[in-house]
Protein backbone atom coordinates (compact mmCIF):
# COMPACT_ATOMS: atom_id res chain seq x y z
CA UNK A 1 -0.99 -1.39 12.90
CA UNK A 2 -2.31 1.05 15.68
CA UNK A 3 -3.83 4.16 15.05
CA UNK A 4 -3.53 6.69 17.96
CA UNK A 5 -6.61 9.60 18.45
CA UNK A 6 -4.87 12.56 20.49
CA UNK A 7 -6.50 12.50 23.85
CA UNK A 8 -8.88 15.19 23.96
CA UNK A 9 -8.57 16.41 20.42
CA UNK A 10 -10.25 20.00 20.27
CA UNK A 11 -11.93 21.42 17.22
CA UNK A 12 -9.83 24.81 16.55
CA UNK A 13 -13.08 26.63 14.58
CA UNK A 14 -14.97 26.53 17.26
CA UNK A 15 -12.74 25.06 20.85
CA UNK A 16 -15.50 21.84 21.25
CA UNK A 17 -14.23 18.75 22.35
CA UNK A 18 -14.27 16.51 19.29
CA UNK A 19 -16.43 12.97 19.39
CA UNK A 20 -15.25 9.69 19.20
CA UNK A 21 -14.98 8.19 16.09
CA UNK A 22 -18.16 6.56 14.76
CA UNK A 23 -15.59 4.08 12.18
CA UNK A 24 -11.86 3.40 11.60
CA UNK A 25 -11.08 1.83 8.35
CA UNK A 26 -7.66 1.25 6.54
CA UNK A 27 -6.80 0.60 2.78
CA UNK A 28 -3.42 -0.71 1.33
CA UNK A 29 -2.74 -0.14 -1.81
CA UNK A 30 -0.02 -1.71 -4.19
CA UNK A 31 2.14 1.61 -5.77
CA UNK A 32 4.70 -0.17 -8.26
CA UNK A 33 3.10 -3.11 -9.56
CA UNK A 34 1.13 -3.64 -12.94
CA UNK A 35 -1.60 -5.33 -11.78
CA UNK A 36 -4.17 -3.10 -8.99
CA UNK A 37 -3.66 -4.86 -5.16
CA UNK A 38 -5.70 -3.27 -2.55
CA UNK A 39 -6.70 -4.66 0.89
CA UNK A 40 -9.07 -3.00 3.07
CA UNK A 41 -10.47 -3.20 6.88
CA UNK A 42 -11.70 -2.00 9.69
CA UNK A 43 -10.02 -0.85 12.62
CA UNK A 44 -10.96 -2.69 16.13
CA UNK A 45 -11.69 -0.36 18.71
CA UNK A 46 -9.37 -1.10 21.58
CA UNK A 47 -9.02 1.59 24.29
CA UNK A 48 -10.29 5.26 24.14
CA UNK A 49 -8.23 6.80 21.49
CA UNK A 50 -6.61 3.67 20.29
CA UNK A 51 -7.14 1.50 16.86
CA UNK A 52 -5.46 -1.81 15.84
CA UNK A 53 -6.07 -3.59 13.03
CA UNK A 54 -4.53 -7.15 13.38
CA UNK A 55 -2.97 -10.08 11.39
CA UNK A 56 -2.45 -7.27 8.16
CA UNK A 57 -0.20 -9.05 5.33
CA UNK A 58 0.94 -7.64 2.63
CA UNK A 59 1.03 -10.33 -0.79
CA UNK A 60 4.69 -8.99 -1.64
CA UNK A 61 7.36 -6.36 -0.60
CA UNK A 62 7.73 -3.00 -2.21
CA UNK A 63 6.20 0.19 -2.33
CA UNK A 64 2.30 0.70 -0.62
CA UNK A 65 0.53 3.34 -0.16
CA UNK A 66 -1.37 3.52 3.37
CA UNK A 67 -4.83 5.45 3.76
CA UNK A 68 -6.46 5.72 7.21
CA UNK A 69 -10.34 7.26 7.07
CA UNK A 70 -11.99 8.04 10.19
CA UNK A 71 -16.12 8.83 10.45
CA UNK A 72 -16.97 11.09 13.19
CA UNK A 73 -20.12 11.52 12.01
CA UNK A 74 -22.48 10.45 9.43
CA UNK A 75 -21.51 13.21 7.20
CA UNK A 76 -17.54 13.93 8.93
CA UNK A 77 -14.58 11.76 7.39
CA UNK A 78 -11.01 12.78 7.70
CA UNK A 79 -8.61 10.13 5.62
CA UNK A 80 -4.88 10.33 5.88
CA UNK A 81 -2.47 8.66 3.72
CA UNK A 82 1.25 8.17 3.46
CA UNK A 83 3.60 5.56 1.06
CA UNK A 84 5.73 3.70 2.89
CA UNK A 85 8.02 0.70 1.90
CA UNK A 86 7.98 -2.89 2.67
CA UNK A 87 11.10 -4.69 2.52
């Protein structure tokens, strides 16, 4: 997985260049299942504006849902998340 920061991402409140990311973590979680499966990790820093997190396996196919949270700050987070479908 590799999580992409656009390169010089602007604040639109006030037109500031935004900092780097302080911490990249992601969480899977299981959506159709009866019994709770969640993994969770950190994102490696690999280039400016680039995030990987490697060797990610998922126990069993099916539906997951995928949450990306990014710390700009001590007190900034932005999390994204999307379900997407293993096969």
């Amino acid at each position: 997985m590799v999580v992409l920061q656009p390169e010089a991402a602007t604040d639109t409140r006030n037109n500031k260049a935004q900092a780097s990311p302080e911490h990249a973590a992601y969480r899977f979680s299981s959506v159709a299942t009866a019994s709770i499966v969640t993994l969770i990790g950190v994102l490696a820093h690999t280039a400016p504006g680039e995030y990987v997190a490697q060797a990610v396996q998922l126990p069993y196919h099916g539906m997951w849902q995928l949450k990306v949270t990014v710390r700009s700050s001590d007190i900034d987070e932005t999390t994204v998340a999307t379900t997407i479908d293993i096969r």
